[in-house]
N, C-alpha and C. Protein backbone atom coordinates (compact mmCIF):
# COMPACT_ATOMS: atom_id res chain seq x y z
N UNK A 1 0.82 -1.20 0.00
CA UNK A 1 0.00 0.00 0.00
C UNK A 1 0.86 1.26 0.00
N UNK A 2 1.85 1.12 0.80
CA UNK A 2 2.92 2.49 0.88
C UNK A 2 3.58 2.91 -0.32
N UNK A 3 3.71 1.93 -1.65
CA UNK A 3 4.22 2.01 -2.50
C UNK A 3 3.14 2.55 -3.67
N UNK A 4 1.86 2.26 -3.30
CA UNK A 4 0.97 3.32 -4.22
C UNK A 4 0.29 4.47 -3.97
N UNK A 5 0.96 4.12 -2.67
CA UNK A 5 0.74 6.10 -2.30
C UNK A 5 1.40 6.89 -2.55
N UNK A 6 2.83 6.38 -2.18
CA UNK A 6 3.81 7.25 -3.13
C UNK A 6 3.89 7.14 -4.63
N UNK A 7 3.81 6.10 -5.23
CA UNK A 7 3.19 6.51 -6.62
C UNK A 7 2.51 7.53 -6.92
N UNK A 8 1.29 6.95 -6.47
CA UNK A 8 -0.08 8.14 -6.60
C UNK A 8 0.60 9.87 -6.29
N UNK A 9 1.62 10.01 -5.23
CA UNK A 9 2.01 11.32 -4.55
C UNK A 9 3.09 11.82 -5.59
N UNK A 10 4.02 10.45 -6.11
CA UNK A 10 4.75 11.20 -7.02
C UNK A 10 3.88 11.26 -8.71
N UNK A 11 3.20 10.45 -9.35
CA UNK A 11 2.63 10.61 -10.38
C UNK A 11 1.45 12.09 -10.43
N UNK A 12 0.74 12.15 -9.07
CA UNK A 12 -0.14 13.49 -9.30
C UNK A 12 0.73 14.37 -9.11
N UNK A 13 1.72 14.63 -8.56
CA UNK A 13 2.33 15.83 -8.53
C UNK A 13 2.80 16.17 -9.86
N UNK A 14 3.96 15.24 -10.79
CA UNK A 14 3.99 15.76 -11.82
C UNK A 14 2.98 15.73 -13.18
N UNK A 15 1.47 15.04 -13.22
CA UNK A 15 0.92 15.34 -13.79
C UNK A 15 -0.22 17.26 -13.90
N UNK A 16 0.07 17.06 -12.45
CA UNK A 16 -0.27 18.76 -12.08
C UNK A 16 0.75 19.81 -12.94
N UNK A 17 2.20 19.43 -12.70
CA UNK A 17 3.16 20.40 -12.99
C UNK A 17 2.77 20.55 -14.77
N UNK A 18 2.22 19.83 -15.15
CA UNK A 18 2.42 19.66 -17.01
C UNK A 18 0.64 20.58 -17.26
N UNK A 19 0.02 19.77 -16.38
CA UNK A 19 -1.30 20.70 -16.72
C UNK A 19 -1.85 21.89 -16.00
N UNK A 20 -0.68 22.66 -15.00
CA UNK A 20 -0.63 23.50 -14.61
C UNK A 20 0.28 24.35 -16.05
N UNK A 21 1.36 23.98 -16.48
CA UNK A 21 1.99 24.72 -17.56
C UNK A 21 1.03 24.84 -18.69
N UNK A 22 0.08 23.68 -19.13
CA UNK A 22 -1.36 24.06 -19.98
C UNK A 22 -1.60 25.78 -19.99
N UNK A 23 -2.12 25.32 -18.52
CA UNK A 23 -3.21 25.93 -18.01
C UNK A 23 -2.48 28.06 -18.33
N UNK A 24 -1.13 27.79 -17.85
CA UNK A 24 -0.57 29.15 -17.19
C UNK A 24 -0.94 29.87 -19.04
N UNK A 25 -0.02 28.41 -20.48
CA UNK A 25 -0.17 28.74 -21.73
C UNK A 25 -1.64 29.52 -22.11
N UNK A 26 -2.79 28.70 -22.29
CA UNK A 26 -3.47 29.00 -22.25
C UNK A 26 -4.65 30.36 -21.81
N UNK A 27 -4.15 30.43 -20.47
CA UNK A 27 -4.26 31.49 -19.76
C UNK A 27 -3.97 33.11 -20.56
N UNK A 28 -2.61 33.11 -21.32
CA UNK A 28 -2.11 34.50 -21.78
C UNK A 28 -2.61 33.88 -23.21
N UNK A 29 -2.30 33.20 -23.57
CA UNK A 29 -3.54 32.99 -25.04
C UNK A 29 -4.72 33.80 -25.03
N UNK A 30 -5.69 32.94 -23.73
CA UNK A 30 -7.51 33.32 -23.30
C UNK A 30 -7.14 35.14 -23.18
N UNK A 31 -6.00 35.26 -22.67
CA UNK A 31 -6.13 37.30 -22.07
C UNK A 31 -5.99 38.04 -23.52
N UNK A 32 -4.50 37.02 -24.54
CA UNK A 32 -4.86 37.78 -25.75
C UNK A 32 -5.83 38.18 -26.43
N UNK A 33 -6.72 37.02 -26.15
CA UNK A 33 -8.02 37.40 -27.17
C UNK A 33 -8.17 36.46 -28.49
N UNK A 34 -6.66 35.74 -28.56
CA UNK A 34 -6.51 35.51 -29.47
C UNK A 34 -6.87 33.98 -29.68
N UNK A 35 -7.59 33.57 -31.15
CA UNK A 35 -7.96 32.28 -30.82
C UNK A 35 -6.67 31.22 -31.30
N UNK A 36 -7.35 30.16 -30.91
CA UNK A 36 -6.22 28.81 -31.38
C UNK A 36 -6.67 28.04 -32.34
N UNK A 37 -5.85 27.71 -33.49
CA UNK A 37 -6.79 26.82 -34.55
C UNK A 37 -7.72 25.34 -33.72
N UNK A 38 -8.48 25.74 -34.39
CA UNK A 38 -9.35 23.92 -33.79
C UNK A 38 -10.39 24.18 -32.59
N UNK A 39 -9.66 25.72 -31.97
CA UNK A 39 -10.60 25.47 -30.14
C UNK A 39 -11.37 26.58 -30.42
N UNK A 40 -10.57 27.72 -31.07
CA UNK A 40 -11.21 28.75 -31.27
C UNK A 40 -11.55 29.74 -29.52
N UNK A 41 -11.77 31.06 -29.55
CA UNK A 41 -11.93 31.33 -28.15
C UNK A 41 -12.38 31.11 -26.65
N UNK A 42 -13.63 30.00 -27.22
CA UNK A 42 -14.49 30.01 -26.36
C UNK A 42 -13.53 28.60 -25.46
N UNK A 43 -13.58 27.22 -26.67
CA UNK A 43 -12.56 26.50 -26.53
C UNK A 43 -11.23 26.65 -25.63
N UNK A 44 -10.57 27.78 -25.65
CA UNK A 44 -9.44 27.89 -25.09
C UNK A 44 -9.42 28.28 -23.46
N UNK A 45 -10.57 28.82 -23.39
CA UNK A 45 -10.73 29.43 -22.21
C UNK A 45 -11.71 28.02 -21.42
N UNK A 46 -12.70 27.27 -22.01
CA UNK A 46 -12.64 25.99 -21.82
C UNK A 46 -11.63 25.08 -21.22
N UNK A 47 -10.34 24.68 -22.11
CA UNK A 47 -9.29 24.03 -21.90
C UNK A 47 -8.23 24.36 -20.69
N UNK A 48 -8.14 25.40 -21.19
CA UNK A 48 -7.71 26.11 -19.52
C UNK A 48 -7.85 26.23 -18.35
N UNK A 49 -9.44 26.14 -18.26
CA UNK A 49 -10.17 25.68 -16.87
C UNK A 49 -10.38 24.69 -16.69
N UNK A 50 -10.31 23.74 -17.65
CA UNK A 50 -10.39 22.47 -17.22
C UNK A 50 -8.95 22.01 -16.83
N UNK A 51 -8.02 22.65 -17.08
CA UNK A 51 -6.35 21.99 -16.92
C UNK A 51 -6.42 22.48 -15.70
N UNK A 52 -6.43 23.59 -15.32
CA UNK A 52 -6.40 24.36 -14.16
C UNK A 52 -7.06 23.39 -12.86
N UNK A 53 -8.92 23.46 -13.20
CA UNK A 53 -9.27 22.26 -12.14
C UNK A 53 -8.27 21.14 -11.60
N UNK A 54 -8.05 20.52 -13.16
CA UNK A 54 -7.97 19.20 -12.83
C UNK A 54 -6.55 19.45 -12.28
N UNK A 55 -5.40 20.05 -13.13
CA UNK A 55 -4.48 20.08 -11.77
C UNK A 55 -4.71 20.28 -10.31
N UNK A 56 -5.90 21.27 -10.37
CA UNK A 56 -5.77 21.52 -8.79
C UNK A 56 -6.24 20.51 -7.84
N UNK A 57 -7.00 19.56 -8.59
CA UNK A 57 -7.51 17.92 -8.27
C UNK A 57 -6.25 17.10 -7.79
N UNK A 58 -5.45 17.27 -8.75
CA UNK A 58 -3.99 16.50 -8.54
C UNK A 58 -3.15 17.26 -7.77
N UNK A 59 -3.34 18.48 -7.84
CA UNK A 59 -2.51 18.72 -6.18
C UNK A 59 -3.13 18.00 -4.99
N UNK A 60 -4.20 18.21 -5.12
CA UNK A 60 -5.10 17.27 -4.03
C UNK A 60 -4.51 15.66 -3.64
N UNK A 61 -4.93 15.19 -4.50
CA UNK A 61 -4.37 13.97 -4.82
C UNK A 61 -2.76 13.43 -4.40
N UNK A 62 -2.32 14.46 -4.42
CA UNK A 62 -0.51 14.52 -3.97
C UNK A 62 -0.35 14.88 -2.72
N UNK A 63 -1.10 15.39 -2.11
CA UNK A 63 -0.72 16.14 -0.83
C UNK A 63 -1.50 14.97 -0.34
N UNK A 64 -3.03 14.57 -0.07
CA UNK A 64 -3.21 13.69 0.47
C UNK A 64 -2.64 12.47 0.59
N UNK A 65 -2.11 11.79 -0.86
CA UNK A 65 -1.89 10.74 -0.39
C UNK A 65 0.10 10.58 0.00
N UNK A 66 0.69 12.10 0.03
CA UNK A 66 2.19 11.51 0.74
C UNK A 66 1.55 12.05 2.06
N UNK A 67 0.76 12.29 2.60
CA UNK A 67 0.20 12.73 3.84
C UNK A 67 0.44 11.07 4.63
N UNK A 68 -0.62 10.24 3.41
CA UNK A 68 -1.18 9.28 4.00
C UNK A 68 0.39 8.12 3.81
N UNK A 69 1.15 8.70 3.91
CA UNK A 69 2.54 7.63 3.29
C UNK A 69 3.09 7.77 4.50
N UNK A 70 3.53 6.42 5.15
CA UNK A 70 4.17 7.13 6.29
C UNK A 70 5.55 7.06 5.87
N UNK A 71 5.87 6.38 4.75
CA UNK A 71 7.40 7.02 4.57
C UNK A 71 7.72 8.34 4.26
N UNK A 72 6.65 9.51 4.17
CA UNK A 72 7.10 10.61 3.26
C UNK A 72 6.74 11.35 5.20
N UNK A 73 6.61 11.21 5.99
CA UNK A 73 6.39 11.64 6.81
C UNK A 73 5.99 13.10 7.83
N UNK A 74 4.68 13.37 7.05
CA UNK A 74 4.69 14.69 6.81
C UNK A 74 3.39 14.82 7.84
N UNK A 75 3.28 15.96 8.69
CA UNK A 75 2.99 16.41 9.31
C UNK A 75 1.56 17.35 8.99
N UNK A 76 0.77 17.36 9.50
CA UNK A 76 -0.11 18.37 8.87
C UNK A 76 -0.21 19.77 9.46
N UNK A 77 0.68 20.27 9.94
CA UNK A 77 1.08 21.82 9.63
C UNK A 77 2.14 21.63 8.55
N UNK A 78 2.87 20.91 8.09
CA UNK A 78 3.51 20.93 7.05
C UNK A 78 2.58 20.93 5.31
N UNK A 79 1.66 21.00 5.80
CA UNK A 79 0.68 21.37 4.51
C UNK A 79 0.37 22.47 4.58
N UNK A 80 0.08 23.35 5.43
CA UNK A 80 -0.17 24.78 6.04
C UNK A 80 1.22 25.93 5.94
N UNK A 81 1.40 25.47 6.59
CA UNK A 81 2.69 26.18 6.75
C UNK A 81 4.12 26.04 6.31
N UNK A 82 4.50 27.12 5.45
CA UNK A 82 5.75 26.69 4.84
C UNK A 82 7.12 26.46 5.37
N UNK A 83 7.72 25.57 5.00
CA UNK A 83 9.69 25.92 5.69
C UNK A 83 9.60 25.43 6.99
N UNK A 84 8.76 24.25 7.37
CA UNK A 84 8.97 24.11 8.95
C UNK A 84 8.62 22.75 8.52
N UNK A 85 9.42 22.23 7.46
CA UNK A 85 9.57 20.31 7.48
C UNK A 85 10.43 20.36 8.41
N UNK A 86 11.14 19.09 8.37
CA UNK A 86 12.07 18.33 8.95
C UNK A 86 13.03 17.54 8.08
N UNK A 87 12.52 17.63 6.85
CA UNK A 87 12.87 17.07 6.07
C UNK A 87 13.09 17.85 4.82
N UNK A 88 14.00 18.27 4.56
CA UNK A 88 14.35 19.39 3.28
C UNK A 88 13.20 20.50 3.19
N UNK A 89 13.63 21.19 4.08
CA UNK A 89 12.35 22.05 4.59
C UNK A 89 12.10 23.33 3.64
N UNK A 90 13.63 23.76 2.69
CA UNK A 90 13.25 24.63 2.12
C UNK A 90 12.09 24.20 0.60
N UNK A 91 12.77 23.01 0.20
CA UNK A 91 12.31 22.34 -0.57
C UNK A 91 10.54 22.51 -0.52
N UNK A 92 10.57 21.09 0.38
CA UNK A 92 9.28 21.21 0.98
C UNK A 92 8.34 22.60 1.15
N UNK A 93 8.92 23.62 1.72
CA UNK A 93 8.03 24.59 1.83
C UNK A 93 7.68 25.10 0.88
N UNK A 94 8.64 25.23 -0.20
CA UNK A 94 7.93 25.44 -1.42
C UNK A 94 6.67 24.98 -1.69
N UNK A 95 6.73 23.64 -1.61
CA UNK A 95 5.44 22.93 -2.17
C UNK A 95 4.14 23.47 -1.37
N UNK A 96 4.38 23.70 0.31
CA UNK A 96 3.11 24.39 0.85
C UNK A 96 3.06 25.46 0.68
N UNK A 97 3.85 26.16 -0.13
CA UNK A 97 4.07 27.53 -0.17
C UNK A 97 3.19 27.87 -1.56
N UNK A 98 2.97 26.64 -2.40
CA UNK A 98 2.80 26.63 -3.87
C UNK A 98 0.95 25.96 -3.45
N UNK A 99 0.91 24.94 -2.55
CA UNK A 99 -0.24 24.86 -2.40
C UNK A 99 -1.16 26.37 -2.04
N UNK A 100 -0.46 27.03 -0.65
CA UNK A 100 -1.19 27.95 0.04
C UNK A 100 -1.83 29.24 -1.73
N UNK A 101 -1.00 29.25 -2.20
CA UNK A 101 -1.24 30.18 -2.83
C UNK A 101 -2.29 29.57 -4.14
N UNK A 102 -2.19 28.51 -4.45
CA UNK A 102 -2.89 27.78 -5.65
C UNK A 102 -4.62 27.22 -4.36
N UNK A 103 -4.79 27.45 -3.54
CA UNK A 103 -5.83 27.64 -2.83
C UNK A 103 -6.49 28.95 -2.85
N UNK A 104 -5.38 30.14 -2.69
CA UNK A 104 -6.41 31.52 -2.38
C UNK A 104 -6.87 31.54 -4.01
N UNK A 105 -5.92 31.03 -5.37
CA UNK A 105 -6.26 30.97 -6.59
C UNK A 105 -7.50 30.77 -6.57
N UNK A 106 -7.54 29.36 -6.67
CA UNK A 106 -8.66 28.94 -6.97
C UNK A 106 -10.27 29.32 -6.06
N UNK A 107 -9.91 29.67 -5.04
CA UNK A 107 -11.35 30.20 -4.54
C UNK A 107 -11.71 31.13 -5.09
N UNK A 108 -10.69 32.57 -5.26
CA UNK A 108 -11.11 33.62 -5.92
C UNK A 108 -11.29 33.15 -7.07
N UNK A 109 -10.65 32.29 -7.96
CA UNK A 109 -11.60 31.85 -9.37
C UNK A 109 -13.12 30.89 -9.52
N UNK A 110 -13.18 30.35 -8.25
CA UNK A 110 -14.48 30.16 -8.26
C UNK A 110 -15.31 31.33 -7.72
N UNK A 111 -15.10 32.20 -7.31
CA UNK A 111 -16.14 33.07 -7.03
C UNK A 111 -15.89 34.48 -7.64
N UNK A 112 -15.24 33.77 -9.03
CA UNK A 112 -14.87 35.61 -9.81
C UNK A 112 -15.90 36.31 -10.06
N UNK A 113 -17.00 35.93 -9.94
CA UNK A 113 -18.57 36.85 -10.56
C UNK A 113 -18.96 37.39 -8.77
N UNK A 114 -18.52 37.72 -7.72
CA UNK A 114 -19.06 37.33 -7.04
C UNK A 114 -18.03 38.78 -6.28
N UNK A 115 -16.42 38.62 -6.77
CA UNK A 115 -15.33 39.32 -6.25
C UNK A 115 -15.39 40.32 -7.12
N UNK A 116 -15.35 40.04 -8.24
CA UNK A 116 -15.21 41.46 -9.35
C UNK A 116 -14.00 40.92 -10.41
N UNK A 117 -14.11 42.10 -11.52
CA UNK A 117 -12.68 41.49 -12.48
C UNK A 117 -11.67 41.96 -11.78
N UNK A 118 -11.54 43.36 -10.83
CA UNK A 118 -10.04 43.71 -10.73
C UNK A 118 -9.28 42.79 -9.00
N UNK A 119 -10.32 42.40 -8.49
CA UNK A 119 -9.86 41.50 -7.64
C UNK A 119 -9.16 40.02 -8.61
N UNK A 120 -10.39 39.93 -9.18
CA UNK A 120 -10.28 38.25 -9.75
C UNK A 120 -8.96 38.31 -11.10
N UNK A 121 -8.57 39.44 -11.58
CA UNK A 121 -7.25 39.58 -12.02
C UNK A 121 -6.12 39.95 -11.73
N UNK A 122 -6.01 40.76 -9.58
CA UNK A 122 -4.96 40.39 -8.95
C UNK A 122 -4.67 39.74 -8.80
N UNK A 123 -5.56 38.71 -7.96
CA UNK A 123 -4.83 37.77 -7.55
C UNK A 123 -4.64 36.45 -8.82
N UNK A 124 -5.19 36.54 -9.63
CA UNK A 124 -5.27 35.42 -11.24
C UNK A 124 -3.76 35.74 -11.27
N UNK A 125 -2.96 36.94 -11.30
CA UNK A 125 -2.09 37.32 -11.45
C UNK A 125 -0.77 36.29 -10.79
N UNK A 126 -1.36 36.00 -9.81
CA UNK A 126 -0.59 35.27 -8.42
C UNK A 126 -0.20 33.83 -9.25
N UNK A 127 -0.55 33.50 -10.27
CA UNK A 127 0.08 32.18 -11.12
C UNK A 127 1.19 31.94 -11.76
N UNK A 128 1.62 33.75 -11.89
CA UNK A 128 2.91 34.06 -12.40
C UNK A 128 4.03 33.37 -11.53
N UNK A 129 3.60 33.51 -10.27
CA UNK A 129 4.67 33.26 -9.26
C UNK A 129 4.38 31.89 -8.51
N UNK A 130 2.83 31.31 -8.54
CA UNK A 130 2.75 29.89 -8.23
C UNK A 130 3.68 28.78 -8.96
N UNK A 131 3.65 28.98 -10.54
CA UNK A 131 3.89 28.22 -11.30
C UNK A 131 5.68 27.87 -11.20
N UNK A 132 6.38 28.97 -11.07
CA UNK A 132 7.80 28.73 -10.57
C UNK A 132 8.32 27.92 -9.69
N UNK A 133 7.51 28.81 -8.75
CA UNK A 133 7.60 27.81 -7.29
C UNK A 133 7.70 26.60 -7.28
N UNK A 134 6.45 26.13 -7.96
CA UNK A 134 5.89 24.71 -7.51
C UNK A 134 6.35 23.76 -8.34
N UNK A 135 7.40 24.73 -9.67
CA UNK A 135 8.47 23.85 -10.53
C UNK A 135 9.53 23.52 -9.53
N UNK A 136 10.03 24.64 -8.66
CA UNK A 136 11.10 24.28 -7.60
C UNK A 136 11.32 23.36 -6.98
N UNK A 137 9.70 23.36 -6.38
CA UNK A 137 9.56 22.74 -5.09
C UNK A 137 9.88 20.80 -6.11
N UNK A 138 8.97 21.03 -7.04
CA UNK A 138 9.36 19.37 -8.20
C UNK A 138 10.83 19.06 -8.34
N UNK A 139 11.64 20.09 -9.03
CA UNK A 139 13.02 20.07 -8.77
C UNK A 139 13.94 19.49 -7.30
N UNK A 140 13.59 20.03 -6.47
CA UNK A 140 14.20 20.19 -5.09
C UNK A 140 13.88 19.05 -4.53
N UNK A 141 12.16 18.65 -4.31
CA UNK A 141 11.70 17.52 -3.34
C UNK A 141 11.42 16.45 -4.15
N UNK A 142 11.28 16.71 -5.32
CA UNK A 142 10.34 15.34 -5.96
C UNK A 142 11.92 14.14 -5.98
N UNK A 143 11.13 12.83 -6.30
CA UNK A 143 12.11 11.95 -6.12
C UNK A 143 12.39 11.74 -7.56
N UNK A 144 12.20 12.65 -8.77
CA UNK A 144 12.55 11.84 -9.73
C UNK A 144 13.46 13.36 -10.63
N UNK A 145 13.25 14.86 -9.04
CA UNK A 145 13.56 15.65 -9.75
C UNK A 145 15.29 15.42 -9.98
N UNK A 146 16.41 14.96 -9.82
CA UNK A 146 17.26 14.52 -10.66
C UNK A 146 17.29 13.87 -12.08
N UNK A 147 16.66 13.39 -12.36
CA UNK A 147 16.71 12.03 -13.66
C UNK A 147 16.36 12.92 -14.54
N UNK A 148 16.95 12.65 -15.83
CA UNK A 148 17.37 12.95 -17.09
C UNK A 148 15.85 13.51 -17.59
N UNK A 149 14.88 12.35 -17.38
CA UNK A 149 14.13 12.44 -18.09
C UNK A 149 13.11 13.66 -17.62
N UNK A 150 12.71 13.74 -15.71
CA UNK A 150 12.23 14.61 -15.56
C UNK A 150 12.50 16.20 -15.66
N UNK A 151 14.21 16.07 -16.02
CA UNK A 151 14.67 17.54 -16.06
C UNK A 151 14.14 18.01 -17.23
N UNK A 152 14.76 16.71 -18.55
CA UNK A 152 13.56 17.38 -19.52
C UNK A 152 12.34 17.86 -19.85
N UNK A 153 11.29 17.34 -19.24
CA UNK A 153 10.14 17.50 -18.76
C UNK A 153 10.04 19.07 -18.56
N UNK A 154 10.90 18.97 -17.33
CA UNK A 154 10.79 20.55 -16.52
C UNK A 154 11.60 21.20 -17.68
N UNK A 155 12.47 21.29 -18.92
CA UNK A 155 13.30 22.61 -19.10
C UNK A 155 12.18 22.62 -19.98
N UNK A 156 11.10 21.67 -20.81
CA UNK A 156 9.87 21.23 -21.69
C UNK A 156 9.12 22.65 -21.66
N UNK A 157 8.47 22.35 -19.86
CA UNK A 157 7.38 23.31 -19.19
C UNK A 157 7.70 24.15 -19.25
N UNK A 158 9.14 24.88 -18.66
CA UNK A 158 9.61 26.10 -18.78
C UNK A 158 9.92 26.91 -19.44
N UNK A 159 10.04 26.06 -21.02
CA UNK A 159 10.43 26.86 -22.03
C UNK A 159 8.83 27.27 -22.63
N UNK A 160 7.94 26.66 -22.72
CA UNK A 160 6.40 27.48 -22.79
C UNK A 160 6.34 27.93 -21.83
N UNK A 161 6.33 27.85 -20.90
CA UNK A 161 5.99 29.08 -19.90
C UNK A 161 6.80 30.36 -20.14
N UNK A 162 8.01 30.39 -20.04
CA UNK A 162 8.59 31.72 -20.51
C UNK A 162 8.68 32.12 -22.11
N UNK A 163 7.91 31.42 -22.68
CA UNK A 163 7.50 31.62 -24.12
C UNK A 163 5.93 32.62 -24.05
N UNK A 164 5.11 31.85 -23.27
CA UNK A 164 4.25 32.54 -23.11
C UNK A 164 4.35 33.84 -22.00
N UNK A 165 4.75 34.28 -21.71
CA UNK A 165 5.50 35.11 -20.77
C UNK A 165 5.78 36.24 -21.48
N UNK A 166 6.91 35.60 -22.11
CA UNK A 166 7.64 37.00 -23.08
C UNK A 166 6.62 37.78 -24.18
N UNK A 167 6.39 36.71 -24.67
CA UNK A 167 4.35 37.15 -25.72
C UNK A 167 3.88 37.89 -24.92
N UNK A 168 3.84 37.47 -23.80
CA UNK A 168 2.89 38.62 -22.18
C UNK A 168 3.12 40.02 -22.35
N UNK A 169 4.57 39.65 -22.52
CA UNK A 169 5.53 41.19 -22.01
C UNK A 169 5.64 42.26 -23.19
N UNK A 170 5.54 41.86 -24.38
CA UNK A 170 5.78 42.57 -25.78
C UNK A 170 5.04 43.61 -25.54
N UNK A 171 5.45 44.46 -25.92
CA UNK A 171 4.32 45.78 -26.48
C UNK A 171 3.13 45.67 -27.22
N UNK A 172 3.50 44.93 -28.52
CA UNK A 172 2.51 44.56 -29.22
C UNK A 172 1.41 43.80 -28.72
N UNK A 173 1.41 42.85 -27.15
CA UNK A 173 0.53 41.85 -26.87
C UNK A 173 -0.96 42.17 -26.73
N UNK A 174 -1.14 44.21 -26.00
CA UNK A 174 -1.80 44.63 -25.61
C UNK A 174 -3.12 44.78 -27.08
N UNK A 175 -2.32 44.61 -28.22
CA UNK A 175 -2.77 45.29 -29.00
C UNK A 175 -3.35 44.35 -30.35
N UNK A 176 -3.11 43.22 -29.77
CA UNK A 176 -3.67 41.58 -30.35
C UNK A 176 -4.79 41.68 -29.84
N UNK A 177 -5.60 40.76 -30.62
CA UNK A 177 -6.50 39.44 -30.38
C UNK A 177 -7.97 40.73 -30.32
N UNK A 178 -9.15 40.39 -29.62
CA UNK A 178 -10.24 41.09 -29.53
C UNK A 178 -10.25 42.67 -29.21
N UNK A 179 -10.94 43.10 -29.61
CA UNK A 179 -10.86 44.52 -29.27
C UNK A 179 -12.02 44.68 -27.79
N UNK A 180 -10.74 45.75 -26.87
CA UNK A 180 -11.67 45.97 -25.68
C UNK A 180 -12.81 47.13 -25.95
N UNK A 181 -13.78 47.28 -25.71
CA UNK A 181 -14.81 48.69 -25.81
C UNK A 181 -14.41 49.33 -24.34
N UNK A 182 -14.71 50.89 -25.14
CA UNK A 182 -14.63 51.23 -23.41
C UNK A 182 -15.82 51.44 -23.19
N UNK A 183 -15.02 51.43 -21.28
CA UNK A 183 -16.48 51.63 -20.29
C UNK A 183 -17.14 52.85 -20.88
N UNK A 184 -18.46 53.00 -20.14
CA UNK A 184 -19.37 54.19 -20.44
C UNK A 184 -19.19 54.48 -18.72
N UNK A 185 -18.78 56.13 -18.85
CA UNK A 185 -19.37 56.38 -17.50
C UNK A 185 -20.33 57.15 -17.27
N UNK A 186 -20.78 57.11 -16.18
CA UNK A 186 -22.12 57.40 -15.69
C UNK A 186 -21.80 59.04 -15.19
N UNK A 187 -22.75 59.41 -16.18
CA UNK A 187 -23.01 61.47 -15.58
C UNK A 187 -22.83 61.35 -14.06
C-alpha cells in the first residue's frame, strides 16, 4: 500500500506540474483574445479551466496521499505552513508555499462573478509566481527531480511558460486578439 501512495504522490504531482503549464499557456492565449486553430476562443478558455481544475484535483491527490505515506512523513502543519519540514524544509516549503497560494487561486476563481474582475485579475495574477515555485519545489523535493528524463520534462514546461510570458511582455501583446470597448461612465 505504501508504495501506491507514493506513486499516486509522485505521479499526481507531476501530472499537475504539465497541466498547470497548460493551463498558465493558455491562460495568456484566453487574455490575448486571441484564438487557437481547432478550439477557437471560447474552446481555449474551456481548456484552460479544465487543466487548471484538474491540476488543482492533482494537487489534491498529492498532498493527500504523501500525507497518508508514512514514509514521506509529513505532518499536517507541514501542509499549512511553509519551511517548517524536517525534512528538506526549504524544498518542501515550497510545495506548501505553492499549495497555500494555488488555494487563495482557486477560490477567488471560483467566485470571480461574485469578487469582481479587478480583484479576480490580482490575484489570477498570483500564477505568475505559483507556477515557478511549484516547478522548484518538483526540482528540489520530488524523487525523480534529478533524472534525465524529468529535467527534460521541466526545461519542456519552462520553455512554454517563458515563451508565453515574453508574448505577455511585448508591447505589441496589448494590441492583439479582440478589441476591448470602453467603459461608459455614468453622468
Amino acid at each position: 500500500m505504501n508504495e501506491a501512495l507514493w506513486a499516486l504522490g509522485r505521479g499526481s504531482g507531476l501530472v499537475a506540474l504539465v497541466l498547470f503549464t497548460v493551463a498558465l499557456v493558455l491562460g495568456v492565449t484566453t487574455r490575448s483574445g486571441r484564438p487557437v486553430p481547432g478550439l477557437g476562443r471560447t474552446g481555449v478558455v474551456d481548456v484552460h479551466r479544465t487543466a487548471a481544475l484538474t491540476g488543482t484535483g492533482l494537487v489534491l491527490a498529492h498532498v493527500v496521499s504523501l500525507y497518508l505515506d508514512p514514509f514521506a512523513q509529513l505532518r499536517l502543519v507541514d501542509l499549512v505552513v511553509p519551511f517548517l519540514g524536517a525534512d528538506r524544509p526549504l524544498w518542501l516549503g515550497l510545495g506548501t508555499l505553492a499549495v497555500d497560494l494555488l488555494g487563495v487561486i482557486t477560490v477567488v476563481s471560483l467566485l470571480r462573478h461574485r469578487v469582481g474582475p479587478r480583484v479576480f485579475h490580482a490575484v489570477h495574477l498570483g500564477t505568475y509566481a505559483l507556477w515557478p515555485v511549484a516547478l522548484l519545489h518538483a526540482l528540489g523535493n520530488g524523487t525523480d527531480g534529478g533524472s534525465a528524463w524529468f529535467r527534460t520534462l521541466a526545461v519542456a514546461c519552462a520553455a512554454a511558460v517563458a515563451g508565453a510570458v515574453a508574448w505577455r511582455l511585448l508591447p505589441s501583446y496589448a494590441g492583439r486578439g479582440w478589441a476591448r470597448t470602453p467603459r461608459k461612465v455614468a453622468p
